[in-house]
N, C-alpha and C. Protein backbone atom coordinates (compact mmCIF):
# COMPACT_ATOMS: atom_id res chain seq x y z
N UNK A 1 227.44 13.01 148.53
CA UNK A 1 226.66 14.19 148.30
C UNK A 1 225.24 13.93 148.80
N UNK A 2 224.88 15.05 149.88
CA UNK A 2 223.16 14.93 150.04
C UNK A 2 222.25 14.93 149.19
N UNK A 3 221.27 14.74 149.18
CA UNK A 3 219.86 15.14 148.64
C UNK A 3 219.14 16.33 149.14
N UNK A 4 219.09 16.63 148.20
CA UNK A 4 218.10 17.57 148.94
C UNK A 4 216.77 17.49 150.06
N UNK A 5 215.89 18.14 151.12
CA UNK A 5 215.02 17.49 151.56
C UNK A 5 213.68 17.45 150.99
N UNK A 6 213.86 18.68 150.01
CA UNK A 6 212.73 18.64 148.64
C UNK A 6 212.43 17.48 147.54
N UNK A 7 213.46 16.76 147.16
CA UNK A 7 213.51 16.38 146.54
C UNK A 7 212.95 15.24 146.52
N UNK A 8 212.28 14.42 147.75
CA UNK A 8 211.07 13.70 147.63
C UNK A 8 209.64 14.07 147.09
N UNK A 9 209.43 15.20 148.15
CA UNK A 9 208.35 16.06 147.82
C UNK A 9 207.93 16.17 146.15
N UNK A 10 209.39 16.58 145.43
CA UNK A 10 209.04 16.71 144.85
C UNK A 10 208.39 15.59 143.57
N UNK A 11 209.09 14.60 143.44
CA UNK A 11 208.80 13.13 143.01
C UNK A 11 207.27 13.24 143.45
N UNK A 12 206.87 12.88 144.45
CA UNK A 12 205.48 12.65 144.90
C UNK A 12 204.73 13.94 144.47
N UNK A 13 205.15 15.21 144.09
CA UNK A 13 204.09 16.28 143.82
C UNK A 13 203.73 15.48 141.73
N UNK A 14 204.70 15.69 141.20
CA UNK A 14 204.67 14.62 140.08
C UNK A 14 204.15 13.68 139.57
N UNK A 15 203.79 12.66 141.06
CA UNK A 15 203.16 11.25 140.74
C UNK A 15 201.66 12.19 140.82
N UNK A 16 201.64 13.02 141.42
CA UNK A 16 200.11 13.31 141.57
C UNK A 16 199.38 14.17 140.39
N UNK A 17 200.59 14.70 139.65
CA UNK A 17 199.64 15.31 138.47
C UNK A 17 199.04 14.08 137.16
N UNK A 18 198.21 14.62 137.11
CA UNK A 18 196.98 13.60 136.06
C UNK A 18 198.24 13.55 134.35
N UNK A 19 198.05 12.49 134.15
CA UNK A 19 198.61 12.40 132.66
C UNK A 19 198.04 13.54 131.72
N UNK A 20 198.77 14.12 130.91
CA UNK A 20 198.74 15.04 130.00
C UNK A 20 197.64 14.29 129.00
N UNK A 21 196.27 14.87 128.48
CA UNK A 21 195.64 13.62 127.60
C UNK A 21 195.68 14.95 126.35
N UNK A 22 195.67 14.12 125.09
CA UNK A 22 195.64 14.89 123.83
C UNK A 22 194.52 14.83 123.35
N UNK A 23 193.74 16.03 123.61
CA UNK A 23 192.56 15.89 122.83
C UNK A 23 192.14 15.37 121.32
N UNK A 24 191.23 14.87 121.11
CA UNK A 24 190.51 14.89 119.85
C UNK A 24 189.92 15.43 119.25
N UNK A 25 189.82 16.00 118.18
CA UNK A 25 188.75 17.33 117.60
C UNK A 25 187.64 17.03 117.68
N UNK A 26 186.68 17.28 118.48
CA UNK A 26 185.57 16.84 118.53
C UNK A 26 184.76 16.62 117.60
N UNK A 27 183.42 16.12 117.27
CA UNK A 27 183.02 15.58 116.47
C UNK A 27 181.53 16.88 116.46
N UNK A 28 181.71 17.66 115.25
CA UNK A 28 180.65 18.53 115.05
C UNK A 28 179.60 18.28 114.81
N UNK A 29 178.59 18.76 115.61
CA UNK A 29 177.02 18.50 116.23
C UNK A 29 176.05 19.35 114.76
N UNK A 30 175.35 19.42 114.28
CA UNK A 30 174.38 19.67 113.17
C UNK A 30 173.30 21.29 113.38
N UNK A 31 173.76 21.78 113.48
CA UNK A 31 172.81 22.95 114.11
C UNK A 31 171.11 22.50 113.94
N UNK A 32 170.73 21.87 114.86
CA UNK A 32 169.11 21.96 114.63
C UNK A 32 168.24 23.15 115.01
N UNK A 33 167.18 22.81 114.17
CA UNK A 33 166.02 23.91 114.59
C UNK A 33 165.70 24.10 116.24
N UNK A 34 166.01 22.72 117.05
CA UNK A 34 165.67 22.70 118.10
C UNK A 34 166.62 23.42 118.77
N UNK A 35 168.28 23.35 118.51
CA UNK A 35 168.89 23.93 119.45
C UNK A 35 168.84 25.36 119.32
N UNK A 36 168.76 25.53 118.13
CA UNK A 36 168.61 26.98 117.33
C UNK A 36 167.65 28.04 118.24
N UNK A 37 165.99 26.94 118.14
CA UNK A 37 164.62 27.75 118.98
C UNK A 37 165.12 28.15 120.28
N UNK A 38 166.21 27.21 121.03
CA UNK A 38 166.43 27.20 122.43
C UNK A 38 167.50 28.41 122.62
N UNK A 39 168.19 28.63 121.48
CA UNK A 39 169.91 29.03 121.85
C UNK A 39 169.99 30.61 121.69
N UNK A 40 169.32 30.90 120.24
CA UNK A 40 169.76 31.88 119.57
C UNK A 40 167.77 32.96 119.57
N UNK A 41 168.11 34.09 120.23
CA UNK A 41 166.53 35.31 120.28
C UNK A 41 166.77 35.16 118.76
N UNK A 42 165.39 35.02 118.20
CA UNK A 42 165.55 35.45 116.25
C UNK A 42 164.06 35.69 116.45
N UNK A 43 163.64 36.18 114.83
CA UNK A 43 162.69 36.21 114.39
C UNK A 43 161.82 35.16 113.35
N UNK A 44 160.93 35.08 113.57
CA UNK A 44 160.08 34.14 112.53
C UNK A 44 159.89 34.48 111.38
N UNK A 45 160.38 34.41 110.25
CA UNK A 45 159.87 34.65 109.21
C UNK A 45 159.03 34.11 108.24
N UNK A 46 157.87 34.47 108.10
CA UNK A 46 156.42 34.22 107.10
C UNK A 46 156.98 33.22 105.90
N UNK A 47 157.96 33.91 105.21
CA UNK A 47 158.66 33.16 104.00
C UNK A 47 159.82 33.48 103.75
N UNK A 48 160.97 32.87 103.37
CA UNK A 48 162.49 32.96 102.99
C UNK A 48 162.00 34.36 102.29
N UNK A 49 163.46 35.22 102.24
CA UNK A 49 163.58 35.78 101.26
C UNK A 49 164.12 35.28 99.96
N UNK A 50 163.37 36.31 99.15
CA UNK A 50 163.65 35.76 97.03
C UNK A 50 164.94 35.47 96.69
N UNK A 51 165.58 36.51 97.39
CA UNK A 51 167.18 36.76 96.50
C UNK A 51 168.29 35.67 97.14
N UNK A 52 167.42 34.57 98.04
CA UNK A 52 167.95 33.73 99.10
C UNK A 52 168.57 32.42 97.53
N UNK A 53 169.58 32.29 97.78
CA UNK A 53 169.96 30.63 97.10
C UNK A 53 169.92 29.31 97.64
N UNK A 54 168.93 28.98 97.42
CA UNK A 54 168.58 27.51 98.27
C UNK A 54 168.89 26.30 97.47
N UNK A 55 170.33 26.20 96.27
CA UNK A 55 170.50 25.36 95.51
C UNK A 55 169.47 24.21 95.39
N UNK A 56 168.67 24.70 94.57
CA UNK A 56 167.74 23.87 94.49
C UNK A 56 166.77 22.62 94.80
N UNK A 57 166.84 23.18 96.11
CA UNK A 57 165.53 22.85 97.46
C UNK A 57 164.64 23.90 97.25
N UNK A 58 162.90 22.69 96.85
CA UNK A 58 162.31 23.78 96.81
C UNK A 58 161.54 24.60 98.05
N UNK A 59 161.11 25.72 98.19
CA UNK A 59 160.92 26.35 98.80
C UNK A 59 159.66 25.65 99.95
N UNK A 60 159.35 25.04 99.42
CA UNK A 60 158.29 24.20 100.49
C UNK A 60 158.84 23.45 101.34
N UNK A 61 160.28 22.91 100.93
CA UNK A 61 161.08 22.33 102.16
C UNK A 61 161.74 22.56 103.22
N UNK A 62 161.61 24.17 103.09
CA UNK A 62 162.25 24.77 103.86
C UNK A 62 161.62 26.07 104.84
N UNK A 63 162.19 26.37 105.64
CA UNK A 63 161.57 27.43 106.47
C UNK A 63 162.68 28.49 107.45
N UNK A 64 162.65 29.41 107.42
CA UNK A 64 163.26 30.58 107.84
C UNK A 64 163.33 31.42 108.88
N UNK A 65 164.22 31.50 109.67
CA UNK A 65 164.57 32.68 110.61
C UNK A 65 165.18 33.45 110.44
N UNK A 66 165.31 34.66 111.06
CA UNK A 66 166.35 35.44 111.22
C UNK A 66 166.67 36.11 112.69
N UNK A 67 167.59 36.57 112.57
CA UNK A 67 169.01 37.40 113.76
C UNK A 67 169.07 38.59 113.09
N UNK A 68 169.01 39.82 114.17
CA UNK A 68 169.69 40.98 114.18
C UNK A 68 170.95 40.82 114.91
N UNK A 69 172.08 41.91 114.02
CA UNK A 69 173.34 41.16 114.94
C UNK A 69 174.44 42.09 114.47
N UNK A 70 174.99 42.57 114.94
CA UNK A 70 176.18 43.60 114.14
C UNK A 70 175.85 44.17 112.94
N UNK A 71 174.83 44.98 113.14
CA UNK A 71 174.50 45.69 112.06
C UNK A 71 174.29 45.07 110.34
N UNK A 72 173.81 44.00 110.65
CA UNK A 72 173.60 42.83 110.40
C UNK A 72 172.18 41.88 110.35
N UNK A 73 171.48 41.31 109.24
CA UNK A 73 170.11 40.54 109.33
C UNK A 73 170.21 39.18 108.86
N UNK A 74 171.09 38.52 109.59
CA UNK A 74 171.30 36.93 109.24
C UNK A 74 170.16 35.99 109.07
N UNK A 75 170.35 35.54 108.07
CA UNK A 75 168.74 34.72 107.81
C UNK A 75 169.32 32.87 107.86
N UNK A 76 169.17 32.02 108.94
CA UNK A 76 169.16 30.64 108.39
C UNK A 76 167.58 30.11 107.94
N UNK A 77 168.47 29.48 107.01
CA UNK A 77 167.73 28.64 106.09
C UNK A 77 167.55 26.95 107.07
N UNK A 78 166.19 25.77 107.30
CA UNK A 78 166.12 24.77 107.81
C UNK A 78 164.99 24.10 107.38
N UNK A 79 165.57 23.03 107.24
CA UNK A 79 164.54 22.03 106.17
C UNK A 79 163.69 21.64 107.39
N UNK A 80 162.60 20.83 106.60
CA UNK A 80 161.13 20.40 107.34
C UNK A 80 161.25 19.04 107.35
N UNK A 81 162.32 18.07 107.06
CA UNK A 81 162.75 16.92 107.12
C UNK A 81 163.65 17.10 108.60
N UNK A 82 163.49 15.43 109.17
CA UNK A 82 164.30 14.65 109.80
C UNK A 82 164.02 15.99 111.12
N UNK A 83 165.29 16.61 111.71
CA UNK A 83 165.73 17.15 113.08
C UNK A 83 165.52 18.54 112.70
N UNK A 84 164.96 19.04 111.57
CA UNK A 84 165.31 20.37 110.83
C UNK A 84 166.69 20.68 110.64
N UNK A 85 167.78 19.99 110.51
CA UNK A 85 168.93 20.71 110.18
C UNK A 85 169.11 22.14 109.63
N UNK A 86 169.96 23.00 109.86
CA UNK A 86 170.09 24.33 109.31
C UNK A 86 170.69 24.02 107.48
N UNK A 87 170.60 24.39 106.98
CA UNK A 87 171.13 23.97 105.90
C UNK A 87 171.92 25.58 104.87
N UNK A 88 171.31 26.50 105.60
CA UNK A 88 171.85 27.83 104.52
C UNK A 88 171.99 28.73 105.22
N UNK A 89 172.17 30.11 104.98
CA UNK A 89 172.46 30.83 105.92
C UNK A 89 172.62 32.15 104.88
N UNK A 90 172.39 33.24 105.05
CA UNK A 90 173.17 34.62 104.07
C UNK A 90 172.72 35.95 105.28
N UNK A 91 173.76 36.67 104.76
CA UNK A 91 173.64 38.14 105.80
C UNK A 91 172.84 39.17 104.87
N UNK A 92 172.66 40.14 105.39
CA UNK A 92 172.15 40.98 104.58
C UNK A 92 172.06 42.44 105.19
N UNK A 93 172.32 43.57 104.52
CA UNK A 93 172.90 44.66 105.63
C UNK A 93 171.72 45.02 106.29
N UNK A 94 171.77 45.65 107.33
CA UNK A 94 170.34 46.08 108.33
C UNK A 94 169.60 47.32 107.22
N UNK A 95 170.63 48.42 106.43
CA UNK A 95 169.61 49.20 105.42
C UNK A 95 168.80 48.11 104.51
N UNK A 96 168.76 47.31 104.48
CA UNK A 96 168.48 45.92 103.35
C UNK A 96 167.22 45.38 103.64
N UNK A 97 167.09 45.56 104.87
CA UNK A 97 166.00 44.81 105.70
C UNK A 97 164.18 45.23 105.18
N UNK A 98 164.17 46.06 104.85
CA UNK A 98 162.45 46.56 104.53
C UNK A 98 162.62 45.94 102.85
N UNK A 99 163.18 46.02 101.91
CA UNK A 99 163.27 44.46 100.89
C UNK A 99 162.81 43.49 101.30
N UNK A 100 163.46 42.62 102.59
CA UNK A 100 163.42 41.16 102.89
C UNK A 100 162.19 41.22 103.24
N UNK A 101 161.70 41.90 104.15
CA UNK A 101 160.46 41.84 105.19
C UNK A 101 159.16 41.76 104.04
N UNK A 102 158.87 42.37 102.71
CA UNK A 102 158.29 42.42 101.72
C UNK A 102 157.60 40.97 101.31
């Protein structure tokens, strides 16, 4: 019985594909203030809002932005230690917004 004349070809198309590699879940990066300033248009905010829960970090350690965003006023919370890590975060509806700004 012949071979086919493909049937080299095809062996050698085979040797040439790259090994299948299984990724690893990558290893999650810290949201800093820095990538934050660079990444995300927000606003500066003067002072957190009140109704904000900052499990008890006090308010001097921390400092505040916010995002408009789907009808939507996302506020992160980022400490004044180390890289600024983000540390909190709460939404708040866009009618909500002249409260916060107060």
């Amino acid at each position: 019985m012949a071979r086919s004349p493909i049937f080299p070809v095809c062996i050698l198309a085979l040797s040439l594909v790259p090994a299948i590699v299984v990724a690893q879940t990558p290893t999650a990066l810290p949201l800093t203030y820095a990538i934050f300033e660079a990444s995300i248009p927000h606003i500066d905010l003067a002072a957190c809002p009140e109704g904000l829960a900052l499990d008890a970090i006090a308010r001097d350690d921390v400092f505040c932005r916010a995002v408009v965003h789907d009808d939507a006023f996302h506020v992160y919370v980022f400490a004044l230690d180390g890289d600024s890590p983000a540390i909190g975060y709460q939404s708040y509806p866009v009618d909500g917004v002249e409260a916060l700004m107060k």
